[in-house]
Protein backbone atom coordinates (compact mmCIF):
# COMPACT_ATOMS: atom_id res chain seq x y z
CA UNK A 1 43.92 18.13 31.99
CA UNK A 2 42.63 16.11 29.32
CA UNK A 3 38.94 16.18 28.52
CA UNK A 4 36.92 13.12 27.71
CA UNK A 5 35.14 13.17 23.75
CA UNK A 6 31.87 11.87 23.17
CA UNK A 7 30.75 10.77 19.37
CA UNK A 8 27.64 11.94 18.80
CA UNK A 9 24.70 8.97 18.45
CA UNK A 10 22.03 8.49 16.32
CA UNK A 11 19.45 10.32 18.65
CA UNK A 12 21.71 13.36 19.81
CA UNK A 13 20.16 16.48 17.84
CA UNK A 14 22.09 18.15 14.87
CA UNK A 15 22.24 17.17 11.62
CA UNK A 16 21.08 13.01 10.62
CA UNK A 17 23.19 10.33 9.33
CA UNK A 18 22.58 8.91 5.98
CA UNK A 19 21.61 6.00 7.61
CA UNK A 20 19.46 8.03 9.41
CA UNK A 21 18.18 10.32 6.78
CA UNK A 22 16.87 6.90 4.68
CA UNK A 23 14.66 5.93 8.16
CA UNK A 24 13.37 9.55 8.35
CA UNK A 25 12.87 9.69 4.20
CA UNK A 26 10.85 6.03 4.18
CA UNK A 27 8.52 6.79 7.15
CA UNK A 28 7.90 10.43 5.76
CA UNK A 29 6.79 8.69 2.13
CA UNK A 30 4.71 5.93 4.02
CA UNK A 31 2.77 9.07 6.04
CA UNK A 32 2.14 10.82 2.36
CA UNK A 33 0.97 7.24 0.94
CA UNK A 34 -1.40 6.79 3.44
CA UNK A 35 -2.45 10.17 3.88
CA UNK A 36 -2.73 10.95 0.25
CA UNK A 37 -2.98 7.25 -1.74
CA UNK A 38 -3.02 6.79 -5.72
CA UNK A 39 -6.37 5.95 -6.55
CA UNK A 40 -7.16 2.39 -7.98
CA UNK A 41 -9.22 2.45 -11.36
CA UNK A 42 -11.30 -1.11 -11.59
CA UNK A 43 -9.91 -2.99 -14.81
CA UNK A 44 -6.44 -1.84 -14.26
CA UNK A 45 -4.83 -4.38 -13.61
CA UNK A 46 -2.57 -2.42 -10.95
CA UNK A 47 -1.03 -4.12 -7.71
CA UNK A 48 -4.05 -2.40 -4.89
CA UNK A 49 -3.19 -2.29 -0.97
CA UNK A 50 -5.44 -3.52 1.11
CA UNK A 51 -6.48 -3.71 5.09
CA UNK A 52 -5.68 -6.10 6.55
CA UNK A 53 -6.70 -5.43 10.30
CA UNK A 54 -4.31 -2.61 11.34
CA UNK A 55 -1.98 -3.84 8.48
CA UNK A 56 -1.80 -2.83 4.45
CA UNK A 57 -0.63 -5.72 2.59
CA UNK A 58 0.12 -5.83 -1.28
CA UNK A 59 -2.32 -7.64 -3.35
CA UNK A 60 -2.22 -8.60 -6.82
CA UNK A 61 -5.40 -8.91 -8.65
CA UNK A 62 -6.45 -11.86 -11.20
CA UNK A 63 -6.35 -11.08 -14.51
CA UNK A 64 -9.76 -10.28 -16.13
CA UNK A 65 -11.54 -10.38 -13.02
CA UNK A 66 -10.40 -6.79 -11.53
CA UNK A 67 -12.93 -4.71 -12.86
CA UNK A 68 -15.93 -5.13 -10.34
CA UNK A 69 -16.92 -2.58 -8.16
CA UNK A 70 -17.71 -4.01 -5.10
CA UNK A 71 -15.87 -7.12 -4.92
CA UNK A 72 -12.64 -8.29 -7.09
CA UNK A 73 -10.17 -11.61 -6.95
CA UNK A 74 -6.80 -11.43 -5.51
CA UNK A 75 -3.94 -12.69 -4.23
CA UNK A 76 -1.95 -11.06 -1.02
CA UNK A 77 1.26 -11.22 -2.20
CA UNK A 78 5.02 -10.53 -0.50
CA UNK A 79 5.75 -6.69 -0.29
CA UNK A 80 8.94 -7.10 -2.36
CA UNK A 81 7.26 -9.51 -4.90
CA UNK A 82 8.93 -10.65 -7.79
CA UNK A 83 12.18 -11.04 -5.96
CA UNK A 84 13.41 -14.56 -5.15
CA UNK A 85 13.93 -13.54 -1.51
CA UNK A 86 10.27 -12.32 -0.92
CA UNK A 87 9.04 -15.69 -2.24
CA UNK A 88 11.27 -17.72 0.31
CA UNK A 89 10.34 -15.11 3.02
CA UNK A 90 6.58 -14.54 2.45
CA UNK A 91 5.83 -18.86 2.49
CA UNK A 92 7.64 -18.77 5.51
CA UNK A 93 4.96 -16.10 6.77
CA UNK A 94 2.04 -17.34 4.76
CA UNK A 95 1.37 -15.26 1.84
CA UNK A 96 1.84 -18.43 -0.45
CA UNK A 97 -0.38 -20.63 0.22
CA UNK A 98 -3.98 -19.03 0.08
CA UNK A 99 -4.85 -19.13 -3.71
CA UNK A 100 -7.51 -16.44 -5.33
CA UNK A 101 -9.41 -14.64 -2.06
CA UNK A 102 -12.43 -12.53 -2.69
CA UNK A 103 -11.07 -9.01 -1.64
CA UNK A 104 -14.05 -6.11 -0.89
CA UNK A 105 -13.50 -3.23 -2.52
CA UNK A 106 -13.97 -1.26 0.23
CA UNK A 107 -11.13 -3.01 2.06
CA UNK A 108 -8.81 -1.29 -1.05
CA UNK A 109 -6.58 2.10 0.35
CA UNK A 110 -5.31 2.05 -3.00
CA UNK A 111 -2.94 1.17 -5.85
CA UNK A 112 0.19 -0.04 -4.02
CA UNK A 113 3.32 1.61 -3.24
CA UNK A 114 6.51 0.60 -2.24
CA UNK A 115 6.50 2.92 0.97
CA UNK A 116 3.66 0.86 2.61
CA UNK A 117 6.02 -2.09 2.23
CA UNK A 118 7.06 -0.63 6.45
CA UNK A 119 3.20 -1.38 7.46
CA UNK A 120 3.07 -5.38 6.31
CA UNK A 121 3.36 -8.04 8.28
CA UNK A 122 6.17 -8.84 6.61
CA UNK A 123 8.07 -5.92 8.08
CA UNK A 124 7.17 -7.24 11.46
CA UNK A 125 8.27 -10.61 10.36
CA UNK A 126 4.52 -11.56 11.17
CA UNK A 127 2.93 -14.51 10.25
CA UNK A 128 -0.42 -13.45 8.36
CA UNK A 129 -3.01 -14.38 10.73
CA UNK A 130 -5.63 -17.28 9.65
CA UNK A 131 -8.43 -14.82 9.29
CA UNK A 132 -7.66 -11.93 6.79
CA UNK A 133 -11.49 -11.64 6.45
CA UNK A 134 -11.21 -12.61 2.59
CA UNK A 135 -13.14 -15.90 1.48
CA UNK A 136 -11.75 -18.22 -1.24
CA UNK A 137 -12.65 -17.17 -4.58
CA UNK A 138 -10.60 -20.46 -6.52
CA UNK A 139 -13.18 -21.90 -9.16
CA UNK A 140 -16.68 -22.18 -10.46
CA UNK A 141 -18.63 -24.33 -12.28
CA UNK A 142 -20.74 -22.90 -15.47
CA UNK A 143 -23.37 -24.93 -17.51
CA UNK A 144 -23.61 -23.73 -20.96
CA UNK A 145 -25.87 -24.53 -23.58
CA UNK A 146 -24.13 -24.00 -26.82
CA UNK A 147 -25.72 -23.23 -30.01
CA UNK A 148 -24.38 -24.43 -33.86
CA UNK A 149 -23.05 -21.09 -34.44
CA UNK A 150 -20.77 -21.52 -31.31
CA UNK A 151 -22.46 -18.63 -29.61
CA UNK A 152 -23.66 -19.94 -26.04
CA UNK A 153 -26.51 -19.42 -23.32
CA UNK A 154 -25.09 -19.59 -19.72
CA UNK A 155 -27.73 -22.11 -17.67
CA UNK A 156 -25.98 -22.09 -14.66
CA UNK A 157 -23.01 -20.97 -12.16
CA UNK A 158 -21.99 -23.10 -9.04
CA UNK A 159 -19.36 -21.37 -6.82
CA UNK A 160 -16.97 -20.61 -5.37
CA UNK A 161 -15.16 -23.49 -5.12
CA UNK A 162 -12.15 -23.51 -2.70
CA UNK A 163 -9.94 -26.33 -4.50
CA UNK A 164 -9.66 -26.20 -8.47
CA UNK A 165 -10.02 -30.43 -7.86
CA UNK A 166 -13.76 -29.78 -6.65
CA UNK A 167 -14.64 -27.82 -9.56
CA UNK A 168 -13.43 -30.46 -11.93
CA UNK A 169 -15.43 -33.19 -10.05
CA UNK A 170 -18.54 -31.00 -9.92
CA UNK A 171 -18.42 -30.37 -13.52
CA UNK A 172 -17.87 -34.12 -13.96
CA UNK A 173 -20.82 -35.06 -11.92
CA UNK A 174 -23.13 -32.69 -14.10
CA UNK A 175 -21.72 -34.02 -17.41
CA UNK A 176 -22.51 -37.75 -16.43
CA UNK A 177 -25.80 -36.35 -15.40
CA UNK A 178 -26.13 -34.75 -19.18
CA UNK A 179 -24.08 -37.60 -20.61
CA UNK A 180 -26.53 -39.43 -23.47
CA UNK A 181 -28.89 -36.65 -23.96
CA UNK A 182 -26.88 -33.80 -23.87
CA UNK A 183 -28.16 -32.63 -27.37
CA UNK A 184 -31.64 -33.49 -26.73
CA UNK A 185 -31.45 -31.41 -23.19
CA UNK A 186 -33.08 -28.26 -24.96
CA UNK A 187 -33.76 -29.03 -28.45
CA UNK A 188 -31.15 -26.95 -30.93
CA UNK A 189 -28.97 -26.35 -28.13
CA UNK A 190 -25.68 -28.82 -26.49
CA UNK A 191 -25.87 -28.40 -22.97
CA UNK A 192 -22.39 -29.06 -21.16
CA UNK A 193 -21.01 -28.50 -17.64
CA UNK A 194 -16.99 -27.06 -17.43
CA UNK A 195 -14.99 -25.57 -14.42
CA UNK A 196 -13.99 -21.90 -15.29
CA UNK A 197 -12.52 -19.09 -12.80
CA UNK A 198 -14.89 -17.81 -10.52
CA UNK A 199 -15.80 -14.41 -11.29
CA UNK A 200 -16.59 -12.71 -8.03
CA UNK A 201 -17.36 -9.25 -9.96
CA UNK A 202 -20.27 -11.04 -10.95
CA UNK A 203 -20.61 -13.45 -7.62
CA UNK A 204 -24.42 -12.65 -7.34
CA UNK A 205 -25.26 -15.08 -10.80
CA UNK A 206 -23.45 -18.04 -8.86
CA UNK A 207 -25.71 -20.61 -7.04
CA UNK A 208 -23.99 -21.85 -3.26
CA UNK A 209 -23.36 -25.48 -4.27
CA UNK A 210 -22.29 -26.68 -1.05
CA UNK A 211 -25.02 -28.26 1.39
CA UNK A 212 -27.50 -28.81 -1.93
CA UNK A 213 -28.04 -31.69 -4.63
CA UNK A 214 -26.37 -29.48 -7.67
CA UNK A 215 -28.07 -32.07 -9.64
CA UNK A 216 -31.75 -31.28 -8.83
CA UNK A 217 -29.81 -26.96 -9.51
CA UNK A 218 -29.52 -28.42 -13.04
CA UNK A 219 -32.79 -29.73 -13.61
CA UNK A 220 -34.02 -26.42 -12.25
CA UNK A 221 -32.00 -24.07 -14.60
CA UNK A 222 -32.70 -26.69 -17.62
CA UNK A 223 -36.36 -26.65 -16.77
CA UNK A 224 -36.83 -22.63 -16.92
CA UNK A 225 -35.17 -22.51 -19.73
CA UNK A 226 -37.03 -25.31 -21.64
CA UNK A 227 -40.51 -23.74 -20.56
């Protein structure tokens, strides 16, 4: 009598597939990142994971603006970032449309690597959710009054802005203010207003422009320094 063969599956015990053994090999490497993660030096200019809810995502940080202790800028980014793929796939999920976010550094496991690619969302396929519990951190406004030797006094910092276009017309709207007298402001010194990156390492020295007359902020920061 002829007996019936069975082919072993994937779950049957004795020795793994190589399919198999790359599943076990990835998982085993994502349990050693999290359990034991590279630390992330401020100023390093390293790609960091981050929490995101029960989620790491990649983020990359913006250049010069890394090195604060308690809060940097970043962007979350697709896991396999720079491929051409993870840019189709992650604005289909949503990493590509939220601009510079102000990232805690407390919220940072680590510098990134490639085995917590398994624990994004977009390993799930996820869409990132609205909320990632990082504000905008886009542009500022600074007001500098600039001396003959080209060295400058910063007056004052409006911020953050959450479109690049409201910076601009901010800074516009404090030029006209200055416009005419902008030499005479603070005598020896040219005061002018320009939109420049917000620096959240230093997001403490920015005045909340929104809800306020930034022009009556101006006269303020003129004022105390004129006295």
């Amino acid at each position: 009598m002829k007996r019936p063969s069975f082919r072993r599956c994937g779950h049957a015990p004795g020795a793994l597939s190589l399919e198999d053994q790359v599943v076990v090999d990835a998982f085993r490497a994502m349990l050693a990142a999290v359990r034991d993660p590279e630390p992330w030096t401020p100023g390093s200019a390293q790609d960091i994971a981050v929490r995101v809810g029960p989620f790491i995502e990649r983020a990359h940080p913006r250049p010069g603006d890394d090195h604060g202790t308690e809060m940097i800028a970043v962007a979350v980014v697709h896991p396999d970032t720079p491929h051409a793929a993870a840019y189709l796939h992650g604005h289909q999920l949503g990493y590509t449309n939220r601009g510079w976010l102000r990232c805690e550094t407390t919220a940072i496991l680590g510098a990134w690597q490639p085995a917590y690619a398994m624990l994004t969302h977009a390993a799930a396929n996820l869409l990132l959710p609205n909320n990632i519990g990082m504000d905008p951190a886009h542009y500022g406004v600074h007001v500098e009054a600039r001396r003959s030797d080209g060295t400058s006094l910063t007056l004052l910092r409006l911020g953050p802005y959450t479109q690049t276009w409201l910076a601009c017309r901010a800074a516009d709207r404090l030029n006209t203010e200055l416009s005419g007298r902008a030499a005479t402001v603070i005598p020896g010194l040219t005061v002018i207003a320009k939109d420049a990156p917000f620096d959240v390492s230093d997001h403490e020295s920015y005045a909340d422009p929104h809800g306020v007359d930034i022009a009556a902020l101006l006269a303020d920061a003129v004022a105390g320094v004129s006295a």
